[in-house]
C-alpha atoms as a PDB file:
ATOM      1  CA  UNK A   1     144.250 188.497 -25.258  1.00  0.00           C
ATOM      2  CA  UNK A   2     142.114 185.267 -24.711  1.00  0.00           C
ATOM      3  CA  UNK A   3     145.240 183.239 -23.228  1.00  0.00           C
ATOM      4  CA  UNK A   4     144.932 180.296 -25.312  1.00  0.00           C
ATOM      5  CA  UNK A   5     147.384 180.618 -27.518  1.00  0.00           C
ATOM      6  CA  UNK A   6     147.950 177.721 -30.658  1.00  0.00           C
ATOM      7  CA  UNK A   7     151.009 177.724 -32.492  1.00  0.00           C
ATOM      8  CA  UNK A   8     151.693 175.931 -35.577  1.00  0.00           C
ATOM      9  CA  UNK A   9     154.564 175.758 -38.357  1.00  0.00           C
ATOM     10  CA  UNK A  10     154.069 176.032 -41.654  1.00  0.00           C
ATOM     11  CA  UNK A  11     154.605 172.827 -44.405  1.00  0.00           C
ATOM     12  CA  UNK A  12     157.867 173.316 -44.867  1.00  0.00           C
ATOM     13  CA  UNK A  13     158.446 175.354 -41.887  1.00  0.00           C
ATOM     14  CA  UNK A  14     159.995 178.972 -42.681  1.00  0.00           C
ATOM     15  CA  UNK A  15     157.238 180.564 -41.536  1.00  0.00           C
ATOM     16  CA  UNK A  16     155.407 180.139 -37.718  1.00  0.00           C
ATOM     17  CA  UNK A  17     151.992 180.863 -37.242  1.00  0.00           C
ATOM     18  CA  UNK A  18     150.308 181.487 -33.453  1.00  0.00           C
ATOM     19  CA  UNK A  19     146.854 182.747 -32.656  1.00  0.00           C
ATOM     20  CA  UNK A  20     145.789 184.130 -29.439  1.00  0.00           C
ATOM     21  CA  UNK A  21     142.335 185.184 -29.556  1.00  0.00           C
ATOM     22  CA  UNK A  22     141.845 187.593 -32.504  1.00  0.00           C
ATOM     23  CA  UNK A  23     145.309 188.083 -32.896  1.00  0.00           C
ATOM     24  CA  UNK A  24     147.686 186.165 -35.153  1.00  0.00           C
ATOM     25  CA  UNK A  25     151.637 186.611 -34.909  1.00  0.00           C
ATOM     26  CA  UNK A  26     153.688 185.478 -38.160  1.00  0.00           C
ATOM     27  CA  UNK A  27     157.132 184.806 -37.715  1.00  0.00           C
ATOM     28  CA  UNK A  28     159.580 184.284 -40.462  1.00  0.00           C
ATOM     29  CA  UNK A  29     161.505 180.652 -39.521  1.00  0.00           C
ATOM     30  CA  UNK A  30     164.753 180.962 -41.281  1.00  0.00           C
ATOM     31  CA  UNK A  31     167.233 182.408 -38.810  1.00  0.00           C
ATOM     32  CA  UNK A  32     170.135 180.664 -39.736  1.00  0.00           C
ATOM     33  CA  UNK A  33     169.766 182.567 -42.980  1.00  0.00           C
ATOM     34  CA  UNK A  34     169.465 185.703 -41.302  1.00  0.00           C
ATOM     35  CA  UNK A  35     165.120 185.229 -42.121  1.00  0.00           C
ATOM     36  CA  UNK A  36     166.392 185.964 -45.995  1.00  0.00           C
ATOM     37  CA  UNK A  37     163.256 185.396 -47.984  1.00  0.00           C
ATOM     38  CA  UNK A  38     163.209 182.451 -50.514  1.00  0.00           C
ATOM     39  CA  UNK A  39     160.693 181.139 -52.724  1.00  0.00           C
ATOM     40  CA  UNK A  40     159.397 178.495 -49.840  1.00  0.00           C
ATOM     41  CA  UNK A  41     158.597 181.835 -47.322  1.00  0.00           C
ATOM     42  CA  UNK A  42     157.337 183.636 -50.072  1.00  0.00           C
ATOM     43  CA  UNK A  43     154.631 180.799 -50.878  1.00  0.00           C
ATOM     44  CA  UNK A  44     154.000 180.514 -47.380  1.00  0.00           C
ATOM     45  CA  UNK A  45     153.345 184.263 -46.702  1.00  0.00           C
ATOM     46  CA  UNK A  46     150.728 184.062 -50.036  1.00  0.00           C
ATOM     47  CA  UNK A  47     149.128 181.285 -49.097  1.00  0.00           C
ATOM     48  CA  UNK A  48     148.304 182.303 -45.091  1.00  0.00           C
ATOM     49  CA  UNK A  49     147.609 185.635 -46.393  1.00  0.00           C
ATOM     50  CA  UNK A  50     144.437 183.922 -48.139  1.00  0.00           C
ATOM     51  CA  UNK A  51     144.055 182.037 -45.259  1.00  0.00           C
ATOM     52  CA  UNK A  52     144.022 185.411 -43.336  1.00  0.00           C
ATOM     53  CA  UNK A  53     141.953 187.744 -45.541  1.00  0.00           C
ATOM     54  CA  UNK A  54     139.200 185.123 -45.177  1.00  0.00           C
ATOM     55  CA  UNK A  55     138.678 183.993 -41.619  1.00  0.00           C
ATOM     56  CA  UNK A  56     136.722 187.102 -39.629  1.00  0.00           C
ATOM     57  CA  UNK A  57     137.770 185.899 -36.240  1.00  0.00           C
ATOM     58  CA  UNK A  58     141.476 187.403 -37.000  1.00  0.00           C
ATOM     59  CA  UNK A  59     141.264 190.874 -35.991  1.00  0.00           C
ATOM     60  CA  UNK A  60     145.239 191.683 -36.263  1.00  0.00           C
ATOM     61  CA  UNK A  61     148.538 190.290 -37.601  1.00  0.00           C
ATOM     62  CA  UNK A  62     151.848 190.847 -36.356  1.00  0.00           C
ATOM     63  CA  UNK A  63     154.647 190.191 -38.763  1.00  0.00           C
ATOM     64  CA  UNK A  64     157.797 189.223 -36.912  1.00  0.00           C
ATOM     65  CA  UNK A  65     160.920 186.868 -37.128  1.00  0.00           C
ATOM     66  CA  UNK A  66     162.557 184.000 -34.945  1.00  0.00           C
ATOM     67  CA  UNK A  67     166.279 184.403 -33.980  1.00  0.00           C
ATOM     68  CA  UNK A  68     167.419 188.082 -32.511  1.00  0.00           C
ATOM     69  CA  UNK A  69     169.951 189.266 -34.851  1.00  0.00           C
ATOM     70  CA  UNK A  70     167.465 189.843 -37.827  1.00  0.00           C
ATOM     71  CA  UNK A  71     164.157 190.682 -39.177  1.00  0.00           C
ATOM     72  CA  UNK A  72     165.009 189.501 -42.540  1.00  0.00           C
ATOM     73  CA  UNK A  73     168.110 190.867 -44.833  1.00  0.00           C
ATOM     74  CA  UNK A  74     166.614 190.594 -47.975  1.00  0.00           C
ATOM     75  CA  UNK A  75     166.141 188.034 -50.883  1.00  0.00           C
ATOM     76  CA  UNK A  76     167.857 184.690 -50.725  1.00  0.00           C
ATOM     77  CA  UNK A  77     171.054 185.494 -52.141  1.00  0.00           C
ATOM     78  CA  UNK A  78     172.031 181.993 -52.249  1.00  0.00           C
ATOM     79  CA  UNK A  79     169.189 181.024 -54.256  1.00  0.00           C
ATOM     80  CA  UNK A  80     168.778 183.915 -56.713  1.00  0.00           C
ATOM     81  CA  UNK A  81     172.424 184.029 -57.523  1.00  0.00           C
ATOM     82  CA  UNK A  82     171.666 180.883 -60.355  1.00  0.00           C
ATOM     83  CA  UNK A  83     168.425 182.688 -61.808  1.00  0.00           C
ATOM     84  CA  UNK A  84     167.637 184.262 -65.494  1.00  0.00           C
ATOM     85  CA  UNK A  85     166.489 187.435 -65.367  1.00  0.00           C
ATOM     86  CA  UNK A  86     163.045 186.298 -66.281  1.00  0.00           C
ATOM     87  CA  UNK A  87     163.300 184.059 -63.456  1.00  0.00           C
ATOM     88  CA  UNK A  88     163.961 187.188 -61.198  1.00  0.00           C
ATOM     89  CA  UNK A  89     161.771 189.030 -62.776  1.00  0.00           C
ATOM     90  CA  UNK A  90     159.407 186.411 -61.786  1.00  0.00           C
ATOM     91  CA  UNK A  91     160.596 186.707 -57.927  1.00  0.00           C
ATOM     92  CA  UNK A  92     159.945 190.074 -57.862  1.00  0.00           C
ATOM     93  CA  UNK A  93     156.167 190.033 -59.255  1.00  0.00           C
ATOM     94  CA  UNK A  94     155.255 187.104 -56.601  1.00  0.00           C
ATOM     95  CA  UNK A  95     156.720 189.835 -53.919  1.00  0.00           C
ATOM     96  CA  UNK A  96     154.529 192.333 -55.447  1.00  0.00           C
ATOM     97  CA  UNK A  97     151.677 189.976 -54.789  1.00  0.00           C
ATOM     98  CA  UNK A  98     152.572 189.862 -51.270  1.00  0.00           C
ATOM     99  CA  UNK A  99     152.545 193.150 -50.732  1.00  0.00           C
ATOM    100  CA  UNK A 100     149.514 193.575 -52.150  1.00  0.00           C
ATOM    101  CA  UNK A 101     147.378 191.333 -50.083  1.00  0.00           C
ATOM    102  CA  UNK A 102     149.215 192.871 -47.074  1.00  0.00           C
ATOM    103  CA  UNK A 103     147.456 196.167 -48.417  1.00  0.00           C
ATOM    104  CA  UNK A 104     144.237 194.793 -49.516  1.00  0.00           C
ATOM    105  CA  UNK A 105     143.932 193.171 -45.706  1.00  0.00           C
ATOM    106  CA  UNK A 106     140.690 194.772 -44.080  1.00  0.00           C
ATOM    107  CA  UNK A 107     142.343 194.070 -40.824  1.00  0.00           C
ATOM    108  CA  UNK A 108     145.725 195.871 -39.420  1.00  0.00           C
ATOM    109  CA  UNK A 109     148.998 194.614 -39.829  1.00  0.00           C
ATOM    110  CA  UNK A 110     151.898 195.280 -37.350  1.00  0.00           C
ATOM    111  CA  UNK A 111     155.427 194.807 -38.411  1.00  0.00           C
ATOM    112  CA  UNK A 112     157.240 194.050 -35.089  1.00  0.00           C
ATOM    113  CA  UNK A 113     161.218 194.590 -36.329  1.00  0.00           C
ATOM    114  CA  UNK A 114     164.546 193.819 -34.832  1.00  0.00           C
ATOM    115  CA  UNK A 115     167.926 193.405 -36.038  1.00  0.00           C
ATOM    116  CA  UNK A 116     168.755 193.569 -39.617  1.00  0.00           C
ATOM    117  CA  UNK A 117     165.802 194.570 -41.930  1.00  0.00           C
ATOM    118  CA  UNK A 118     167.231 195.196 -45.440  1.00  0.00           C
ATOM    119  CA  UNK A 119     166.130 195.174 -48.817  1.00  0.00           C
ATOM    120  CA  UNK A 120     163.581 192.549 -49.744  1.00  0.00           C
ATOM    121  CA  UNK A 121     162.556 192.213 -45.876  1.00  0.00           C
ATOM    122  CA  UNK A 122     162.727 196.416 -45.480  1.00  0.00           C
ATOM    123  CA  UNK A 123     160.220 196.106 -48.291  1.00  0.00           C
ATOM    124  CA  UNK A 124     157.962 193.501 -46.492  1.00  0.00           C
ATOM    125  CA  UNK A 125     158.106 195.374 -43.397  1.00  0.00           C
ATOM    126  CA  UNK A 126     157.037 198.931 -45.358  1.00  0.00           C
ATOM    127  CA  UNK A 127     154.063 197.283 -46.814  1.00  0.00           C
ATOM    128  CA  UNK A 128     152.651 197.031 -43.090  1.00  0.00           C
ATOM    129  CA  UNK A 129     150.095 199.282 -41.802  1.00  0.00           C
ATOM    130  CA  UNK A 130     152.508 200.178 -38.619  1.00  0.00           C
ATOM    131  CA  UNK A 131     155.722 199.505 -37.884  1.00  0.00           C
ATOM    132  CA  UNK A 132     157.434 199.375 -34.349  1.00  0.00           C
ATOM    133  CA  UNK A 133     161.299 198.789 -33.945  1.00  0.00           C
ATOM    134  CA  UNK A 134     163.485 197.361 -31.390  1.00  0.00           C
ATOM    135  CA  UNK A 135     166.574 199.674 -30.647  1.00  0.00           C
ATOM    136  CA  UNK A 136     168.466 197.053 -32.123  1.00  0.00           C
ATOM    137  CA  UNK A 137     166.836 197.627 -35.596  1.00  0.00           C
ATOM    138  CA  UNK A 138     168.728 198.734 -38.770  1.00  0.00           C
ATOM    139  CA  UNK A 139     167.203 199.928 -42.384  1.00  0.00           C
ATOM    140  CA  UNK A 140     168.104 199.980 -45.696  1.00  0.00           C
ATOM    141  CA  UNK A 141     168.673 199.339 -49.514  1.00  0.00           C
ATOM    142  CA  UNK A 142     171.769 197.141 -49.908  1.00  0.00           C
ATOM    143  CA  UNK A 143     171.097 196.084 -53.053  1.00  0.00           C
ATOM    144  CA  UNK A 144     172.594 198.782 -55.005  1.00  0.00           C
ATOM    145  CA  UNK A 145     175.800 197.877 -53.554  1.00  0.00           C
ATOM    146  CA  UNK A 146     175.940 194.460 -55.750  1.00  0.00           C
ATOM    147  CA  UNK A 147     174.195 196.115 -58.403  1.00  0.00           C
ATOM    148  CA  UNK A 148     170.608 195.768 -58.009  1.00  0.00           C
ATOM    149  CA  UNK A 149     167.591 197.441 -58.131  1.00  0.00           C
ATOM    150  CA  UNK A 150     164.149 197.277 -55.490  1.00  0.00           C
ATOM    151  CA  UNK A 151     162.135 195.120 -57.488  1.00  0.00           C
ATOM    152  CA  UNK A 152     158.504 194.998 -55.402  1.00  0.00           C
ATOM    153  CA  UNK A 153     157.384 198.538 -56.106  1.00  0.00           C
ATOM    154  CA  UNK A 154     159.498 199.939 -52.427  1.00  0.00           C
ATOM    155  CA  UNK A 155     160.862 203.141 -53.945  1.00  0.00           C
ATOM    156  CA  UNK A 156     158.012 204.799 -54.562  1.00  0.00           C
ATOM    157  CA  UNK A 157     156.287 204.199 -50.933  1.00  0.00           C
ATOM    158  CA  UNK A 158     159.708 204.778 -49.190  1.00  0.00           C
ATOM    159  CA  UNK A 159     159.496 207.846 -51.131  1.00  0.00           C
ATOM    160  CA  UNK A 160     155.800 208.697 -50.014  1.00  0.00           C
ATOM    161  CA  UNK A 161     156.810 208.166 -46.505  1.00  0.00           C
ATOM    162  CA  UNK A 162     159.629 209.470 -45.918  1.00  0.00           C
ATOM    163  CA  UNK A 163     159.891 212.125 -48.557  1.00  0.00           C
ATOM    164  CA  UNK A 164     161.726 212.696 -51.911  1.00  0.00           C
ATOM    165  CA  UNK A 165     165.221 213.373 -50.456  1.00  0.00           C
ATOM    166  CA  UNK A 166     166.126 210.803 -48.210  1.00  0.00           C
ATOM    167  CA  UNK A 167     164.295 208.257 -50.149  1.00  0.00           C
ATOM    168  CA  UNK A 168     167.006 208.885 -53.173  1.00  0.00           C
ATOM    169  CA  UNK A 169     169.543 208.813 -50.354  1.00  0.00           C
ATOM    170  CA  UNK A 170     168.710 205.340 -49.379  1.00  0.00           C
ATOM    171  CA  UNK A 171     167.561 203.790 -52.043  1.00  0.00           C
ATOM    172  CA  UNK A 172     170.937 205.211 -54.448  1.00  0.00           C
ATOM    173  CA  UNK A 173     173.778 205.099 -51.583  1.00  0.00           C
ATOM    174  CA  UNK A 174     172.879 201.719 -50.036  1.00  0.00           C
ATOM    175  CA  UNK A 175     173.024 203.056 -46.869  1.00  0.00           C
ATOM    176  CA  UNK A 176     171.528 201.356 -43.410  1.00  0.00           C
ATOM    177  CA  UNK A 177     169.748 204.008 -40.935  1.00  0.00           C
ATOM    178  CA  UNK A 178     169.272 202.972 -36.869  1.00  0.00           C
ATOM    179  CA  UNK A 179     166.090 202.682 -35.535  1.00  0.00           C
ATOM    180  CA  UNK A 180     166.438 206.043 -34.330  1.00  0.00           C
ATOM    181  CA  UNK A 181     166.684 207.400 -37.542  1.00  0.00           C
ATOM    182  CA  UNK A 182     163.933 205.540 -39.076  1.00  0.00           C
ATOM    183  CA  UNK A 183     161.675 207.141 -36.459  1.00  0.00           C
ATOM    184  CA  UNK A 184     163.061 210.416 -37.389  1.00  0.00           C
ATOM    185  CA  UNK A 185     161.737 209.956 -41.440  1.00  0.00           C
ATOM    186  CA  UNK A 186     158.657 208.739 -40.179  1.00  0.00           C
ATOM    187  CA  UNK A 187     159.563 204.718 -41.386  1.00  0.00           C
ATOM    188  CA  UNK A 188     158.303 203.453 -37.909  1.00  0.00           C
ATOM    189  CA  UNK A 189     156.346 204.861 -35.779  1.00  0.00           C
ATOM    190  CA  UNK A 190     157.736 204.017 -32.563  1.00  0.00           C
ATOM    191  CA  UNK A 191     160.907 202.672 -31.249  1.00  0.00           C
ATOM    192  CA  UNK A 192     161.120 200.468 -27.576  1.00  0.00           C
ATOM    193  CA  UNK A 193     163.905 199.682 -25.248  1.00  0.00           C
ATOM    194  CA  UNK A 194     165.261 195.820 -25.392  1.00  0.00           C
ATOM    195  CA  UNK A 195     163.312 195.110 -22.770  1.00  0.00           C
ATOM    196  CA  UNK A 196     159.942 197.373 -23.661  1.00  0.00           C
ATOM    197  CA  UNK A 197     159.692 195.949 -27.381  1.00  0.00           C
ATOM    198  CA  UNK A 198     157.444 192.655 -26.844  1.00  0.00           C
ATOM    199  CA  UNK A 199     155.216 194.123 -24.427  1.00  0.00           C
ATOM    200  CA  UNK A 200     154.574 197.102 -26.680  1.00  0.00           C
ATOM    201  CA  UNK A 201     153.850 195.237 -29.730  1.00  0.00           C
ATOM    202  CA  UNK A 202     151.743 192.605 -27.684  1.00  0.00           C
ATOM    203  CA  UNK A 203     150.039 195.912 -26.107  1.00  0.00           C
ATOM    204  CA  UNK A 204     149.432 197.541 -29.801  1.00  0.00           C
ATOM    205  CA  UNK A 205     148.384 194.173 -31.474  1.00  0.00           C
ATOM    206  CA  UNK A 206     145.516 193.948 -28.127  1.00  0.00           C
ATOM    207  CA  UNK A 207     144.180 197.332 -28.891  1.00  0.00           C
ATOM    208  CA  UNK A 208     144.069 196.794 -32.664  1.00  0.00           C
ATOM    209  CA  UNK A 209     142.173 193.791 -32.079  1.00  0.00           C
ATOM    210  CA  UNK A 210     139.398 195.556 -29.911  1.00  0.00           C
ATOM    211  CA  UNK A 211     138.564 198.251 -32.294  1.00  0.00           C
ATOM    212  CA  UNK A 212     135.274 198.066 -34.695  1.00  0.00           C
ATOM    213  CA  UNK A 213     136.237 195.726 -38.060  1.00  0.00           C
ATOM    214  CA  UNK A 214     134.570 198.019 -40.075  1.00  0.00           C
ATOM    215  CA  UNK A 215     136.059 200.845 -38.565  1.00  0.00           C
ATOM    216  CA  UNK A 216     139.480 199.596 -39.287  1.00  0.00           C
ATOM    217  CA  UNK A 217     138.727 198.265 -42.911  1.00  0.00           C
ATOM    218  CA  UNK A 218     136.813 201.594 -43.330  1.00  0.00           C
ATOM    219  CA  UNK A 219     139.699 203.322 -42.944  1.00  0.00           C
ATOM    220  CA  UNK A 220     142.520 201.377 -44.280  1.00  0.00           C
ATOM    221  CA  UNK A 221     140.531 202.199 -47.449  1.00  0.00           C
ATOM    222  CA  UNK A 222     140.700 205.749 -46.978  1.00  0.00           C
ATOM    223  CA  UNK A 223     144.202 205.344 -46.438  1.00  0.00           C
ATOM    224  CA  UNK A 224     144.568 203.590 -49.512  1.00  0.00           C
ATOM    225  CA  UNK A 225     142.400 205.851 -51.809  1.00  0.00           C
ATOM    226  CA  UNK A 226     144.320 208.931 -50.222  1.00  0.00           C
ATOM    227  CA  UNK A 227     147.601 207.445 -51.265  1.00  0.00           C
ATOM    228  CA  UNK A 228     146.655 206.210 -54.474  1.00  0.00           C
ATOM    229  CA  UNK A 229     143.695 208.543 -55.638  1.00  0.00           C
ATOM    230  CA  UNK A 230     144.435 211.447 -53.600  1.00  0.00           C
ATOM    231  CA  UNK A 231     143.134 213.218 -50.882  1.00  0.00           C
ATOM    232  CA  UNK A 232     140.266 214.960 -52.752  1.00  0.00           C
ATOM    233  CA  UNK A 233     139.078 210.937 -53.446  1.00  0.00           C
ATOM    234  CA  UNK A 234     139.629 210.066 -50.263  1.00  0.00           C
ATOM    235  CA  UNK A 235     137.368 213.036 -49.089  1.00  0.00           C
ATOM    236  CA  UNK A 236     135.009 212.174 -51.229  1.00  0.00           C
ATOM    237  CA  UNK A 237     134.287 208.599 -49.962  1.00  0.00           C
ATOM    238  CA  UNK A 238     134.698 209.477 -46.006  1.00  0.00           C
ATOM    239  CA  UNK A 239     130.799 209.807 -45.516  1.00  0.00           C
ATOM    240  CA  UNK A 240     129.988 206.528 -47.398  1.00  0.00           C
ATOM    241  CA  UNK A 241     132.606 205.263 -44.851  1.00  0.00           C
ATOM    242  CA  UNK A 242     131.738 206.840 -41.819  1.00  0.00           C
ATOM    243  CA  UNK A 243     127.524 205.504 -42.834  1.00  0.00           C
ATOM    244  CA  UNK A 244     129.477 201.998 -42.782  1.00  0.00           C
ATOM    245  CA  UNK A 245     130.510 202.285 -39.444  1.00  0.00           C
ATOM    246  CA  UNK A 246     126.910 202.598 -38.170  1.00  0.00           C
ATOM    247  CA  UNK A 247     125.168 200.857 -41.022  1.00  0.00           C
ATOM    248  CA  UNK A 248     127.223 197.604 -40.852  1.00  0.00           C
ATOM    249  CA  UNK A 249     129.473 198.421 -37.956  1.00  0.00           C
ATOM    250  CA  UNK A 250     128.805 199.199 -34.050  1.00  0.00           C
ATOM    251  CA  UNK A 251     129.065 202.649 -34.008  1.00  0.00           C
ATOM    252  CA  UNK A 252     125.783 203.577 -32.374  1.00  0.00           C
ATOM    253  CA  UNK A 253     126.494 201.192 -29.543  1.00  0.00           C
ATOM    254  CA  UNK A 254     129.710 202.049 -28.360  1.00  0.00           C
ATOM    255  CA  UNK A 255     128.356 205.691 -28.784  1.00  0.00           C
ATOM    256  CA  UNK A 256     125.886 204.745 -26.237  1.00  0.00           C
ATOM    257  CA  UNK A 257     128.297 203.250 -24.092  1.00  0.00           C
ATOM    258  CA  UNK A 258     130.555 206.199 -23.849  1.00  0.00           C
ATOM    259  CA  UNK A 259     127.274 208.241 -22.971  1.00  0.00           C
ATOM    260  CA  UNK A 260     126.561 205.540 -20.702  1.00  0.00           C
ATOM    261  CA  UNK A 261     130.052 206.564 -18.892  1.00  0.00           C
ATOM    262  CA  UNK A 262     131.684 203.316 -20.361  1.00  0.00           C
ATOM    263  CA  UNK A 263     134.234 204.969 -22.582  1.00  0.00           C
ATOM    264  CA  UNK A 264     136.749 202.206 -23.925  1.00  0.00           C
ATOM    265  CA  UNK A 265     140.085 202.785 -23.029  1.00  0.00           C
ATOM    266  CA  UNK A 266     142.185 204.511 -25.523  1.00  0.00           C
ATOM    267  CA  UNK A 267     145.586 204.277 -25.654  1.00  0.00           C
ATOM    268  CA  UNK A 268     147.965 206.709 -27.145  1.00  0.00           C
ATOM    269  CA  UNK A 269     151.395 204.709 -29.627  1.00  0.00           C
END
């Protein structure tokens, strides 16, 4: 990373924002409320999103939270409890929204999680292109308990990932899974130590940020079209993608590199 790091809050301060170098860390700013998401953090989250998906010196984002005991536990209860239905209704599609500039992002995003991350937050955190959890961390579906539904669209990607089975589990019991067991249905992809977990996530957010841009938006596409085409799509744009990478990327020169015996360090998450 380039060392100069500049941190800022947002307007109304529920969400932190600090660069270093091509990197950008996002922090949800509400740990007295456990990071619960209310309408102020989800306007914040749209709006640097934007910000985001238009500045090309940001190369990765890290999604993360303040405090220690949580990554976020959901929707505000306090504030939804006095809504209409249309009014939640309304919640839930500017959540969708989120998620799908999270998706649409041609650059990777890293949800860093520890602590509590239920419902609403679990959500956020799914709609990232990797996840890595502290030992700490806890998943789940509360809602269902108090008689709610997922409303931004989680049960069908919780299902993709993790498979038919113990998506209905979660999503219809309620029930919270340890870190542990998240790695075990493939919900994150790596779990660290208390001690291990910043220095891994700085680590993965450094080697993000070195790879080619198109590369990475090149295939976050095929990822998407596989997922919401299918793989026979997906297949079928991989050599328009992979010309990309040399046409508009630098393939060719960090091909010559590694014949040049500079091969970039890789490094195995």
């Amino acid at each position: 990373m380039s060392g100069s790091r500049q941190t800022r809050k947002s307007r109304s301060g529920v969400l932190l924002s600090e660069r270093d170098g091509p990197v950008l860390t996002l922090s949800i700013n509400r740990p007295d409320a456990s990071n619960a998401i209310d309408t102020m953090l989800r306007d914040e989250l749209t709006r640097v999103l934007d910000e985001v998906a238009a500045n090309k010196q940001i190369r990765a984002v890290v999604l993360t939270s303040t405090g220690d005991d949580a990554f976020s536990v959901g929707m505000d209860v306090a504030e939804i409890v006095g809504f209409s239905p249309l009014e939640v209704e309304l919640v839930a599609v500017r959540a969708r929204g989120i998620y799908e500039r999270m998706t649409a992002l041609e650059i990777p995003i890293i949800a860093a999680i520890k602590g509590a991350c239920l419902g609403a937050g679990f959500e956020l955190a799914l709609h990232a292109d990797v996840r890595l959890a502290r030992a700490d961390a806890r998943f789940g579906l509360p809602g269902i308990n108090v008689g709610m539904s997922t409303g931004g669209g989680a049960v069908g990607l919780l299902q993709r990932i993790s498979g038919i089975g113990s998506a209905a589990a979660l999503a219809l019991t309620g029930g919270v899974v340890t870190a542990e067991r998240a790695f075990m249905l493939g919900l994150v992809s790596n779990v660290a130590s208390m001690t291990e977990f910043e220095p891994s996530v700085q680590q993965l957010a450094s080697h993000l940020a070195s790879l080619s841009p198109v590369a990475i938006a090149e295939t976050k596409k095929l990822l998407r079209i596989a997922a919401e085409q299918g793989i026979t799509a997906a297949a079928d744009q991989s050599p328009k993608s992979l010309a990309r990478c040399f046409a508009d990327g630098d393939a060719a020169v960090r091909l010559q590199m590694m014949l040049g015996g500079r091969d970039p360090e890789a490094t195995v998450h």
